[in-house]
Protein backbone atom coordinates (compact mmCIF):
# COMPACT_ATOMS: atom_id res chain seq x y z
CA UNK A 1 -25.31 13.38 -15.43
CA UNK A 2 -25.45 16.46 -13.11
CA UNK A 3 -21.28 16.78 -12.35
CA UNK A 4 -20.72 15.81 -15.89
CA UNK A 5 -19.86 19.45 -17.24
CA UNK A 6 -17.36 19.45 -13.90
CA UNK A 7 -16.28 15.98 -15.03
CA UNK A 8 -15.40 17.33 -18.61
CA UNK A 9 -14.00 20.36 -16.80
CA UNK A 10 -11.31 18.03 -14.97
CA UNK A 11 -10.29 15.85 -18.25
CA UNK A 12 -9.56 18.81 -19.88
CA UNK A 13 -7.01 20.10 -17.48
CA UNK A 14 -5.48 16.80 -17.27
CA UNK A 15 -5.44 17.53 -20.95
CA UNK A 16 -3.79 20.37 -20.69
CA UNK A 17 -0.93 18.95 -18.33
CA UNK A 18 -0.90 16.11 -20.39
CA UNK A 19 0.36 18.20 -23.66
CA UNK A 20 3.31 19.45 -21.34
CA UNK A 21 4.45 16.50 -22.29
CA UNK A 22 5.26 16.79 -26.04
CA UNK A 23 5.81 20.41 -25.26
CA UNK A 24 9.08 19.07 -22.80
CA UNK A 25 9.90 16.93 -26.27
CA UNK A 26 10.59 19.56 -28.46
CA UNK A 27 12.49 21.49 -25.29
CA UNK A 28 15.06 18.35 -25.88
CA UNK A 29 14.70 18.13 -29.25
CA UNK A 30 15.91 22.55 -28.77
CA UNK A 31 18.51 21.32 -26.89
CA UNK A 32 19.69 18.11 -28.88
CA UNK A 33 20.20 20.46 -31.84
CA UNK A 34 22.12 23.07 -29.74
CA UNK A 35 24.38 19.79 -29.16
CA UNK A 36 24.99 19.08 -32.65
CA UNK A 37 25.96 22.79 -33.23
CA UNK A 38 28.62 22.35 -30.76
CA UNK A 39 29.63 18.97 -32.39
CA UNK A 40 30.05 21.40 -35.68
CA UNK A 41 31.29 23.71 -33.76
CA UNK A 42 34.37 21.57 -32.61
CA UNK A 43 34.84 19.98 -36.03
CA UNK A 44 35.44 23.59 -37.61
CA UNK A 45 37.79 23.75 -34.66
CA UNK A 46 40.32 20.99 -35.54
CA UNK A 47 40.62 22.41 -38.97
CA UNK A 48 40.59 26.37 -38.15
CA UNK A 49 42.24 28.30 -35.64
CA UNK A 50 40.41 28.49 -32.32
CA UNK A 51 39.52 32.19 -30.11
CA UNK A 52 42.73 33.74 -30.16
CA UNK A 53 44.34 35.44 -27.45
CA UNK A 54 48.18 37.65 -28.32
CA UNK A 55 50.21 39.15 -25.59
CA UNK A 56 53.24 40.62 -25.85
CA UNK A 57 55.88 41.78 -26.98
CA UNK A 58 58.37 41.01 -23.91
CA UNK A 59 61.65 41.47 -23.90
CA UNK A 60 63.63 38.35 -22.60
CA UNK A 61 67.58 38.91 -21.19
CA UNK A 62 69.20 35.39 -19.27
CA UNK A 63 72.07 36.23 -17.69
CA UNK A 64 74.03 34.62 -14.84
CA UNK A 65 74.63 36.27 -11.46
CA UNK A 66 77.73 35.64 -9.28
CA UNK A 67 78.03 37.36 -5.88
CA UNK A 68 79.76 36.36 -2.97
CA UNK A 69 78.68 35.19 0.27
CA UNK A 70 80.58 34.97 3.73
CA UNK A 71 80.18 31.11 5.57
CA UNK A 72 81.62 30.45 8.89
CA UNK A 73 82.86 26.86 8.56
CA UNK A 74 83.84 24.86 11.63
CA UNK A 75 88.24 24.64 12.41
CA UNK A 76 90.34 22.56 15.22
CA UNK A 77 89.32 23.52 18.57
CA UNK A 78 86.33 25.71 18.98
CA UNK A 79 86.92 28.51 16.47
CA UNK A 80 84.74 28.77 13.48
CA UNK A 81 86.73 30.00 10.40
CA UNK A 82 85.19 32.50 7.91
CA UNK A 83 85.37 31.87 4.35
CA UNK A 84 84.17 34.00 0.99
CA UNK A 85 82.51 31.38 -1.15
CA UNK A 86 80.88 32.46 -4.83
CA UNK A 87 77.26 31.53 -5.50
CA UNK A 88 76.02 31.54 -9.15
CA UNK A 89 72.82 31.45 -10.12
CA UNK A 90 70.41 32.28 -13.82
CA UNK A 91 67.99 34.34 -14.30
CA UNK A 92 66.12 36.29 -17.05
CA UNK A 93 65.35 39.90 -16.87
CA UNK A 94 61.56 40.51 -18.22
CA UNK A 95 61.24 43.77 -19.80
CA UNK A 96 57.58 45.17 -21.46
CA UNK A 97 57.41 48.23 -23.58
CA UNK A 98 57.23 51.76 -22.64
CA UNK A 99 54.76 52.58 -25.00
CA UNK A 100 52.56 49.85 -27.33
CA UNK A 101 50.02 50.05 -30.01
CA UNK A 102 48.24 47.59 -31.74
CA UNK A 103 45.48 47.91 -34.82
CA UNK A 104 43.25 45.42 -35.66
CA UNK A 105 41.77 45.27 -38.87
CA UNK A 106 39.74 42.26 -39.03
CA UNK A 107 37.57 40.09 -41.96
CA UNK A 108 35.14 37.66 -40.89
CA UNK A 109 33.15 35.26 -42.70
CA UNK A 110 31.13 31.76 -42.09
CA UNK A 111 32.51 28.17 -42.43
CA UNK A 112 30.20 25.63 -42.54
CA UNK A 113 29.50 22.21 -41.27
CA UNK A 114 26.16 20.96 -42.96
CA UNK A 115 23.40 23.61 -41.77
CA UNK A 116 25.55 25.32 -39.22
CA UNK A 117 27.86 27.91 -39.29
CA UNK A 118 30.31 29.74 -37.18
CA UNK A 119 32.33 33.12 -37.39
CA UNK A 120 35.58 32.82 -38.65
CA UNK A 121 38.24 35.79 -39.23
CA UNK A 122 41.76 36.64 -40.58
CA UNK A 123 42.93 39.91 -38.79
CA UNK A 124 45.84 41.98 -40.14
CA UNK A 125 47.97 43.19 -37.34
CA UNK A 126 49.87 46.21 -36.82
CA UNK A 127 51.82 46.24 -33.84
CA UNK A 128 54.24 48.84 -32.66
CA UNK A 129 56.19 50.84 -29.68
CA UNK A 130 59.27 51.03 -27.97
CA UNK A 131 61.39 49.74 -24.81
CA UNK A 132 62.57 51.70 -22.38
CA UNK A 133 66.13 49.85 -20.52
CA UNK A 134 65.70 51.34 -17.10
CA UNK A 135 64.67 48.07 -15.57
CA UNK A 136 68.14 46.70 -17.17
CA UNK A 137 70.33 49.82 -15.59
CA UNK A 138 68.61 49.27 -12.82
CA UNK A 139 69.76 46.09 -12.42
CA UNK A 140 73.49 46.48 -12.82
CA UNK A 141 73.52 49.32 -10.26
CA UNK A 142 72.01 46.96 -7.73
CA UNK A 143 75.32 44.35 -8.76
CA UNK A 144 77.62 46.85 -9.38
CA UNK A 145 80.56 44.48 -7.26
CA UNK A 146 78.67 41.47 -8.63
CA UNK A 147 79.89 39.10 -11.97
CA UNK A 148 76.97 39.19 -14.53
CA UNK A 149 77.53 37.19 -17.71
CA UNK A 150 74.72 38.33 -20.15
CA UNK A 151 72.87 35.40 -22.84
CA UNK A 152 71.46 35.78 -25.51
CA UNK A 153 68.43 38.36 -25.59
CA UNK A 154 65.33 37.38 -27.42
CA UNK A 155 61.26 38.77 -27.72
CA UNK A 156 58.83 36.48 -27.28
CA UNK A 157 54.95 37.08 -28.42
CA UNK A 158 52.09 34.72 -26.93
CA UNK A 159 49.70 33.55 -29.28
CA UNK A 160 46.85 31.33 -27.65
CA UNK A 161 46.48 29.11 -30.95
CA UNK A 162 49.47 29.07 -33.05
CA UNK A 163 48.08 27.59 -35.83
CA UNK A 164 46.79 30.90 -36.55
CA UNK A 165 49.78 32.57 -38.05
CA UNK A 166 49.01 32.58 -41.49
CA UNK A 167 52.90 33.14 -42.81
CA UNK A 168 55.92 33.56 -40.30
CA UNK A 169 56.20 37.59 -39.88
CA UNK A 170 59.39 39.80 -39.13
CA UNK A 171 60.24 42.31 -36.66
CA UNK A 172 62.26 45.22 -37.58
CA UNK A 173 64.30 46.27 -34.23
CA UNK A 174 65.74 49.26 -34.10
CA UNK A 175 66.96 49.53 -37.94
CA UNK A 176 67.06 45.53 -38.07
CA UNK A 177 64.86 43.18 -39.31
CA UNK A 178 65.02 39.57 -37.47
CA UNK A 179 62.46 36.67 -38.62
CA UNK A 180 60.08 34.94 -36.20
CA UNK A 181 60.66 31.47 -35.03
CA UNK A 182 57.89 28.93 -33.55
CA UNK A 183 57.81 28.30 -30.50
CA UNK A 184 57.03 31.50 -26.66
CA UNK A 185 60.25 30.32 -25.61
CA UNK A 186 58.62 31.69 -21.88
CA UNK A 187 58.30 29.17 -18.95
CA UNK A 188 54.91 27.61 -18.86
CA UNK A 189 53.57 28.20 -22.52
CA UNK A 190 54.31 26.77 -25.85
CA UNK A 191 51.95 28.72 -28.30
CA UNK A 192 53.54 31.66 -29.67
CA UNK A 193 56.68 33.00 -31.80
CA UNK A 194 60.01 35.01 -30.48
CA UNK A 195 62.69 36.49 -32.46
CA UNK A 196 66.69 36.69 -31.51
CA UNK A 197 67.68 39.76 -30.82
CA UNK A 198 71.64 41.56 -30.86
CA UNK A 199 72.89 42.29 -28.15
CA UNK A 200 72.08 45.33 -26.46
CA UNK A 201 74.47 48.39 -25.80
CA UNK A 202 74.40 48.67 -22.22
CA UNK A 203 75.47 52.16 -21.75
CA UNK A 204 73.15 53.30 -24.33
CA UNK A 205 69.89 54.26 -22.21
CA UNK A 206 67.77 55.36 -25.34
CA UNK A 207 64.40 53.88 -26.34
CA UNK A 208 64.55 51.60 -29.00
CA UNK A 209 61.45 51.16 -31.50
CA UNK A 210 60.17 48.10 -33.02
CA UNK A 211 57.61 47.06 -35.34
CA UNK A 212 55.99 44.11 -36.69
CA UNK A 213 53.19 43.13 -38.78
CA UNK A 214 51.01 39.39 -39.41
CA UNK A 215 48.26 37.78 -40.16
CA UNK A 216 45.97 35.84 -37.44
CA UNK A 217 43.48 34.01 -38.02
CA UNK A 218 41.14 32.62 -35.52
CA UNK A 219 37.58 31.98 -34.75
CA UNK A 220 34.75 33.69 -32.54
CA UNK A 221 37.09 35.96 -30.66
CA UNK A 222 40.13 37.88 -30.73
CA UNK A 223 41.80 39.65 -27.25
CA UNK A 224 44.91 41.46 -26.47
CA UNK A 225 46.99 42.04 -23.00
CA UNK A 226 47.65 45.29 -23.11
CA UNK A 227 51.33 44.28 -21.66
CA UNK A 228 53.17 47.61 -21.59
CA UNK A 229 52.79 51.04 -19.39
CA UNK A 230 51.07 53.09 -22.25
CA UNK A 231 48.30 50.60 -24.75
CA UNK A 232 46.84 51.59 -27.39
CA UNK A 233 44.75 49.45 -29.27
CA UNK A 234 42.53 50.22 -32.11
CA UNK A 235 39.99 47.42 -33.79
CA UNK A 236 38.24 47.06 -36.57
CA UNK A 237 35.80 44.13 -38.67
CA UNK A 238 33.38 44.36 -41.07
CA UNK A 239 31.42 42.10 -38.25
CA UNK A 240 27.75 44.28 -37.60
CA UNK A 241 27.59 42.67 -34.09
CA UNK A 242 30.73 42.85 -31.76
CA UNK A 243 30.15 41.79 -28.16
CA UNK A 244 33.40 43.49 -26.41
CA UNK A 245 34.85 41.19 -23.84
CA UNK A 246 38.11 41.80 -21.33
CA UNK A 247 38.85 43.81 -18.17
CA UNK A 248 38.58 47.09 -20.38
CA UNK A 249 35.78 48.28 -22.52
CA UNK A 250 36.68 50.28 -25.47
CA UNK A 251 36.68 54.16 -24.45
CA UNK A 252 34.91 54.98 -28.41
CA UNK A 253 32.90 52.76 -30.67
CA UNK A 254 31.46 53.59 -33.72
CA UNK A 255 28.89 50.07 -35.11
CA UNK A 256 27.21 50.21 -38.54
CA UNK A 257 25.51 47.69 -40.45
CA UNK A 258 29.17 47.08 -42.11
CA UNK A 259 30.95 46.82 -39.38
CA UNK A 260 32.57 48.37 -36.25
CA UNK A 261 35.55 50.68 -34.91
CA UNK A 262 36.71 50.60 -31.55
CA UNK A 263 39.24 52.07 -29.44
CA UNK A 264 40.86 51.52 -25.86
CA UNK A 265 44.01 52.86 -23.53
CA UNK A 266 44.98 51.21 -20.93
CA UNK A 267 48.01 51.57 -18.15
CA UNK A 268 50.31 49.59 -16.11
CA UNK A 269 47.54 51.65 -13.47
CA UNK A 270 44.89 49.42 -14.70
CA UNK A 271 46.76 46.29 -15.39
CA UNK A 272 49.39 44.59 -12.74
CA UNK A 273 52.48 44.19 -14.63
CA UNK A 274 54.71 43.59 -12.03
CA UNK A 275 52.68 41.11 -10.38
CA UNK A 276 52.29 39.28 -13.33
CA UNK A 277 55.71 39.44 -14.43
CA UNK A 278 56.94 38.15 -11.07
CA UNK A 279 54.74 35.34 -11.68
CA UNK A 280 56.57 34.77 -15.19
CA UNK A 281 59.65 34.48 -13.21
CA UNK A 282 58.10 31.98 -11.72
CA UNK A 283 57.40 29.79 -14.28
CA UNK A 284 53.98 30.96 -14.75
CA UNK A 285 54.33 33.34 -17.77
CA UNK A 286 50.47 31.43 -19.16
CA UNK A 287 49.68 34.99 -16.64
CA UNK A 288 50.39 37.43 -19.15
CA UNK A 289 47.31 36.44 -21.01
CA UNK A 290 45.28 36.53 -17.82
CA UNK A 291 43.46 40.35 -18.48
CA UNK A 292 42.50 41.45 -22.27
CA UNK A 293 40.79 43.57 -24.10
CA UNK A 294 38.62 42.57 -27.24
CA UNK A 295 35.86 41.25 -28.60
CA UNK A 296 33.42 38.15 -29.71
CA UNK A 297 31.63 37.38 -33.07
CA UNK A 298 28.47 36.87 -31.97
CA UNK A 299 25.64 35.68 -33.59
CA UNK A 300 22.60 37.95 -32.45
CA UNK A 301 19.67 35.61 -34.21
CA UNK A 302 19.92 32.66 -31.97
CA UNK A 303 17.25 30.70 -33.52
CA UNK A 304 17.33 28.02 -31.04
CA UNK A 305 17.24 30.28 -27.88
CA UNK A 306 14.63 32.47 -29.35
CA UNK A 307 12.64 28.99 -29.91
CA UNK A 308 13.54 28.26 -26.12
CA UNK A 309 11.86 30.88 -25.29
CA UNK A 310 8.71 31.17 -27.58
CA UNK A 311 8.03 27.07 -26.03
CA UNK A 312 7.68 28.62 -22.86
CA UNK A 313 4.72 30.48 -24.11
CA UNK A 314 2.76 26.83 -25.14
CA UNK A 315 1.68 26.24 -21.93
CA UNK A 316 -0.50 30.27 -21.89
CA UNK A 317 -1.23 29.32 -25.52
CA UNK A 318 -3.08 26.30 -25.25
CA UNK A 319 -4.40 26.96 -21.18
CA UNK A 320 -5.93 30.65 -23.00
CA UNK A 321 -7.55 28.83 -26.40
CA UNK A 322 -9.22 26.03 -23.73
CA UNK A 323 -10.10 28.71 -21.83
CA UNK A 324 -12.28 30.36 -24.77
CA UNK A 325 -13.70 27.00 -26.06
CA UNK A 326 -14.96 26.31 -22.63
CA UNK A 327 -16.66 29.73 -22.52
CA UNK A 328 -18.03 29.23 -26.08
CA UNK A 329 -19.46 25.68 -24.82
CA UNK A 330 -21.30 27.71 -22.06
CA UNK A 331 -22.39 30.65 -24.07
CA UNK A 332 -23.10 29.01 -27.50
CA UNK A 333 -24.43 25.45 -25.76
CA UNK A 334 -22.07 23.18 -27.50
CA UNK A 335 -20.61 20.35 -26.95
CA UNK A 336 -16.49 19.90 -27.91
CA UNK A 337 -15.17 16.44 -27.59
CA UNK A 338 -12.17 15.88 -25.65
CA UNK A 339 -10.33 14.47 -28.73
CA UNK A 340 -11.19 17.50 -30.25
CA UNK A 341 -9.73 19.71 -27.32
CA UNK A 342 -6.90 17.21 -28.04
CA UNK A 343 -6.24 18.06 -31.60
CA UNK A 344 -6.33 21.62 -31.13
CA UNK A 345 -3.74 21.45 -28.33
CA UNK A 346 -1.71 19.44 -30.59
CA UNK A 347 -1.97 21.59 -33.53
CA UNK A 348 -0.79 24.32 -31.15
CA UNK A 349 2.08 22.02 -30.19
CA UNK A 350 2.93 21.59 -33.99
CA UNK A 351 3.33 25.67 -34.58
CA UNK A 352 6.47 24.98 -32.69
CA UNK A 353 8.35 22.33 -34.19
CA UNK A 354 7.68 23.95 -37.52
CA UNK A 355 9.21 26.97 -36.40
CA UNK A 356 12.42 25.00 -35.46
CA UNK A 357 12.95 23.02 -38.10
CA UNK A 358 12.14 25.88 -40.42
CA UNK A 359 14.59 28.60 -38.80
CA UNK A 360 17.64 26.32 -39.65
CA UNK A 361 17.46 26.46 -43.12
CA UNK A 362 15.80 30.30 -43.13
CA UNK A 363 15.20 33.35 -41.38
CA UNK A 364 13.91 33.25 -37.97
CA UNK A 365 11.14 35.97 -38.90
CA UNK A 366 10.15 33.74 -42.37
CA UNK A 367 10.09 30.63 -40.05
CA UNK A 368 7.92 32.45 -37.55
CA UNK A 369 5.52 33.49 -40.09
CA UNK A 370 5.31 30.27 -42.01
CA UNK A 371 4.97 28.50 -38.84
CA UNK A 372 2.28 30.84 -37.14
CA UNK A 373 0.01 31.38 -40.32
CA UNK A 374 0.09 27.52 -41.02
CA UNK A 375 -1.19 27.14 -37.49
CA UNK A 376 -3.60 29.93 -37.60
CA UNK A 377 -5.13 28.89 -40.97
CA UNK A 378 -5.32 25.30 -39.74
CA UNK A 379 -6.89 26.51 -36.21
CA UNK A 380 -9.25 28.76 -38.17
CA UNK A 381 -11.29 26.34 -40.44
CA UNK A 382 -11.12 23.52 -37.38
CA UNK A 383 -12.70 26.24 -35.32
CA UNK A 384 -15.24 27.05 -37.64
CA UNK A 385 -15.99 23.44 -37.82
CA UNK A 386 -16.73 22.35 -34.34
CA UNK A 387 -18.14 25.94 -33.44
CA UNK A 388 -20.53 25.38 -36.42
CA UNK A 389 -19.99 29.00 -37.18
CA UNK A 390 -17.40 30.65 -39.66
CA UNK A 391 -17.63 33.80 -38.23
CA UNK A 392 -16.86 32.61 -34.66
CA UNK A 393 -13.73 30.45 -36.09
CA UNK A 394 -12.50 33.79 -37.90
CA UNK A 395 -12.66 35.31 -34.63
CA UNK A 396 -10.96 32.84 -32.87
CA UNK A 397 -8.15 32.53 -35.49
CA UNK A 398 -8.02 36.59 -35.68
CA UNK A 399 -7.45 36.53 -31.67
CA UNK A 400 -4.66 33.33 -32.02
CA UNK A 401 -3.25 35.51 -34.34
CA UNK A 402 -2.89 38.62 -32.20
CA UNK A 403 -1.49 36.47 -29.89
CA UNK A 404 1.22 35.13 -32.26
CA UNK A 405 2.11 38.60 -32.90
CA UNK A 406 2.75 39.85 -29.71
CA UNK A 407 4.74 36.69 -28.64
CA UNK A 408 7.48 38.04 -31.71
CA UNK A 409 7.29 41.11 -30.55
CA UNK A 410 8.20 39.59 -27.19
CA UNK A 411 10.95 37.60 -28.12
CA UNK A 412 12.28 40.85 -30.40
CA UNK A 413 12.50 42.70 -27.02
CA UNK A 414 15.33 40.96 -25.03
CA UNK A 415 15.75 43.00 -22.20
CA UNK A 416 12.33 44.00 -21.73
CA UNK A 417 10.55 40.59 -22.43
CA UNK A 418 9.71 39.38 -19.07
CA UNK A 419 7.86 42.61 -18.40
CA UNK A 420 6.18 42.54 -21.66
CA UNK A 421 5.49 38.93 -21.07
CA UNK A 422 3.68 39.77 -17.89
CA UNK A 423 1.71 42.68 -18.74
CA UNK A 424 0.28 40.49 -21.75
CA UNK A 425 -0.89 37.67 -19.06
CA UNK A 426 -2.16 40.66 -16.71
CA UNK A 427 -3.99 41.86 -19.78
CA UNK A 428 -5.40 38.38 -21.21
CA UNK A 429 -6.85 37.28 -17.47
CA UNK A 430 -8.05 41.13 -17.27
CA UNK A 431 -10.10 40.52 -20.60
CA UNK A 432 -11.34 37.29 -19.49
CA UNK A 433 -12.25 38.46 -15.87
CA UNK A 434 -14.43 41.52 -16.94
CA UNK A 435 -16.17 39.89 -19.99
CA UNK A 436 -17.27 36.78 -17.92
CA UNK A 437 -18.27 39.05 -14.89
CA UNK A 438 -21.89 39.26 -15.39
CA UNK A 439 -22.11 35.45 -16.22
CA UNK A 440 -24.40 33.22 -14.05
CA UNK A 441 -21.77 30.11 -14.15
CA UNK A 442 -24.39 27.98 -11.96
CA UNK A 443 -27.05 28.42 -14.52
CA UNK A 444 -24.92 28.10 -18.06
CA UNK A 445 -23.51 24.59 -16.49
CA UNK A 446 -26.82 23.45 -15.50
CA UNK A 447 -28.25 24.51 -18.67
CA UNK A 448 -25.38 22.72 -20.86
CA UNK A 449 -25.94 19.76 -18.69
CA UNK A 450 -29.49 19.54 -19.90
CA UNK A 451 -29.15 19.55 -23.64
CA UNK A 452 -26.43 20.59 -25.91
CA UNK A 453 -26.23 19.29 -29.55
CA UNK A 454 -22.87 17.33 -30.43
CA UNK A 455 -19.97 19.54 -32.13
C-alpha cells in the first residue's frame, strides 16, 4: 500500500490523543483525593480547634451621658417658648494599650484521619503591656458640665475559635489578679474571654500594667492584631516550614530544620485603630481581627500537586518515546504494531498512578523512584523485544530514564520550573531536529513501505 506508512503515521497520533484520555482520569482521580483530604481535613476540625486568630486586649468602660439640650416648644398665640430638656444616652469608651507584647512559643504535631494528616499546635502565650487613660481624661474634659454615670469596666480578648483555650487563664491588673470568663462581651462577636475589672481611679493618670498568660490551641495557623500603638510580637515553633501571613512580615527570622524564630513591630502608623475602633462602636467590633500578623503550618511536600504537575509532562513523555519508535521503524526497517504503540503509551500512563498511590503512604522521592524504575525496567525489556535488539532497548530505557530524572528535578525547582520545563522541550526537539537532518524521509518511507519484517 503506498500511503500505508502515512496511514500508520495518522493512527498513531490519534493514539496519542487518544491516551489523553486516561491521562485526564488520573487528573480526577488527583483531584478526587485532594477532596477526601479536605473531607479529613474538616473531620479533624469538629474535634480540634480551627486557625486561630487573638486580638486584644481592649479596655471596655459603659457609662451613661446626660447633657442638656435647648427646644423651642410652641405657646398661646404665636410665641414659641424655650425649654432645657435632658437627653441621656450609653455608650462605652474603647481603650487599647499604650504599649503590647506578645510571645509565641508554639508545638505542633500531626492528627490523623486514615492516611492524611494535618498540622495541629498548642501555643503558650505570653502577653503583656500597659494602658495609658488619656482617651478617658479626655473624655470628661469634653463633659465637664455634663452627668456621666460610669458601669462597670471590663477587658475583653477575641479569640477566633474558643474552643481553643485549653484551661481558663487569669489576668493580673495592676497588682490584681481577676479570672477570665467565656464569652468577647464586644458587639458583633461571641468567641473570646473578658475579665471584670475595679473600677478605675479617675484622677490617677498613670499607666497601669497587665499581664496574662494561656494556652491556645488551634490548627494550621495562628495570627495576632497588633491592637495597641507600640506591638511587639515575638514567635516561635518547632515547625521547619512557616509560611508568614498578615499585613506585616516579620522584621527578623531565623528557620532551622527544628524550627523557626520570628519577630515583628508594628504601630497605630501601620494599623488604623481609630477607624476600626469607631467601627466597634458601631457594632462591628468582628473589625479588630481584620489586619494580623502570623503565620501558617504548611506542608511543603504536596504530593498531590507535585503529581499535578509531573501528569502534565505525559503528554511530552509519550508524544517524545513515539517519536523515537517511529524513527527506529525508519532507520532499523521495522515494523511496531499499533497495539504495541498502545501498550507502551499505557505503560507510560501507569508510571503515574503508581506514583500517586505510592506517595500517600511514603515519601514523594521513594514513590518517584519506585514508580519511575518500575516503568523504566518494564519499558526496557518491552523495547528490547519489539526492537529485536537489547542494546537498542537499553538505550531507549537509559534515555526514558534521563528523562525521568530531569522531570524531578523539575518539579524540585518551584519557582524556576516552567523555564526549566521549556529549555528541556527546546533541547529534546533540538536533538531530534539535528540528528534527523541529513535523513532522506521520502526514501526511508518508501523503503519501509516495500518490506519490513514484523516486530
Amino acid at each position: 500500500m503506498k500511503n500505508s506508512f502515512y496511514f500508520k503515521l495518522s493512527i498513531i497520533f490519534a493514539l496519542i490523543i487518544a491516551l489523553l484520555i486516561p491521562r485526564s482520569f488520573l487528573s480526577d482521580l488527583i483531584y478526587e483525593r485532594l477532596g477526601w483530604r479536605q473531607q479529613a481535613y474538616t473531620s479533624i476540625g469538629q474535634s480540634w480547634p480551627g486557625d486561630q486568630t487573638l486580638a486584644g486586649p481592649v479596655f471596655v468602660l459603659p457609662y451613661k451621658l446626660t447633657y442638656s439640650v435647648k427646644e423651642k416648644i410652641a405657646s398661646k398665640g404665636k410665641f414659641q417658648k424655650e425649654i432645657i430638656k435632658e437627653v441621656t444616652t450609653e455608650d462605652k469608651l474603647y481603650v487599647i494599650p499604650k504599649q503590647l507584647t506578645v510571645n509565641s512559643k508554639l508545638e505542633s504535631s500531626m492528627r490523623y484521619r486514615g492516611i492524611y494528616g494535618i498540622p495541629i499546635y498548642t501555643s503558650n502565650l505570653e502577653i503583656n503591656g500597659e494602658f495609658n487613660f488619656q482617651s478617658l481624661v479626655d473624655l470628661l474634659e469634653r463633659n465637664k458640665e455634663n452627668k456621666i454615670v460610669w458601669g462597670k469596666p471590663y477587658l475583653s480578648v477575641l479569640v477566633r475559635d474558643q474552643r481553643g483555650i485549653a484551661a481558663p487563664p487569669s489576668l493580673k491588673w495592676g497588682n490584681v489578679k481577676i479570672p477570665f470568663q467565656p464569652g468577647s462581651q464586644l458587639p458583633g462577636t461571641e468567641a473570646g474571654m473578658f475579665a471584670k475589672l475595679p473600677e478605675i481611679n479617675l484622677e490617677q493618670n498613670k499607666p497601669l500594667p497587665f499581664a496574662f498568660t494561656m494556652d491556645l490551641k488551634g490548627m494550621r495557623s495562628i495570627n495576632f492584631a497588633p491592637l495597641s500603638d507600640d506591638t511587639s510580637i515575638q514567635l516561635s515553633a518547632n515547625w521547619p516550614d512557616p509560611s508568614f501571613t498578615g499585613e506585616l512580615l516579620p522584621d527578623t527570622r531565623d528557620i532551622t530544620e527544628q524550627g523557626f524564630t520570628a519577630k515583628c513591630r508594628a504601630s497605630s502608623f501601620s494599623y488604623n485603630i481609630a477607624g476600626v475602633l469607631d467601627s466597634c462602636r458601631k457594632g462591628e467590633c468582628y473589625r479588630l481581627m481584620d489586619k494580623t500578623v502570623g503565620f501558617e503550618l504548611i506542608q511543603p511536600v504536596d504530593v498531590y500537586q507535585q503529581s499535578e504537575r509531573s501528569i502534565k509532562y505525559a503528554f511530552l513523555f509519550i508524544t517524545l518515546t513515539f517519536v523515537v519508535l517511529i524513527l527506529l521503524e525508519l532507520l532499523k526497517n521495522l515494523r511496531i504494531h499499533p497495539i504495541q504503540y498502545t501498550l507502551v503509551g499505557m505503560a507510560l500512563l501507569v508510571f503515574y498512578l503508581l506514583l500517586i498511590s505510592l506517595s500517600e503512604h511514603i515519601s514523594f522521592l521513594l514513590a518517584y523512584s519506585i514508580g519511575a524504575v518500575a516503568s523504566t525496567v518494564l519499558l526496557t525489556v518491552y523495547f528490547g523485544g519489539i526492537l529485536r535488539s537489547s542494546k537498542l532497548g537499553l538505550m531507549l530505557g537509559a534515555g526514558l530514564a534521563t528523562l525521568y530524572t530531569l522531570l524531578y528535578v523539575i518539579l524540585q525547582a518551584e519557582e524556576t520550573a516552567l523555564l526549566m520545563g521549556s529549555v528541556l522541550i527546546f533541547a529534546v526537539l533540538s536533538m531530534l531536529m539535528l540528528l534527523t537532518r541529513h535523513l532522506d524521509w521520502y526514501a526511508l518511507t518508501k523503503q519501509n513501505e516495500t518490506s519490513s519484517p514484523t516486530a
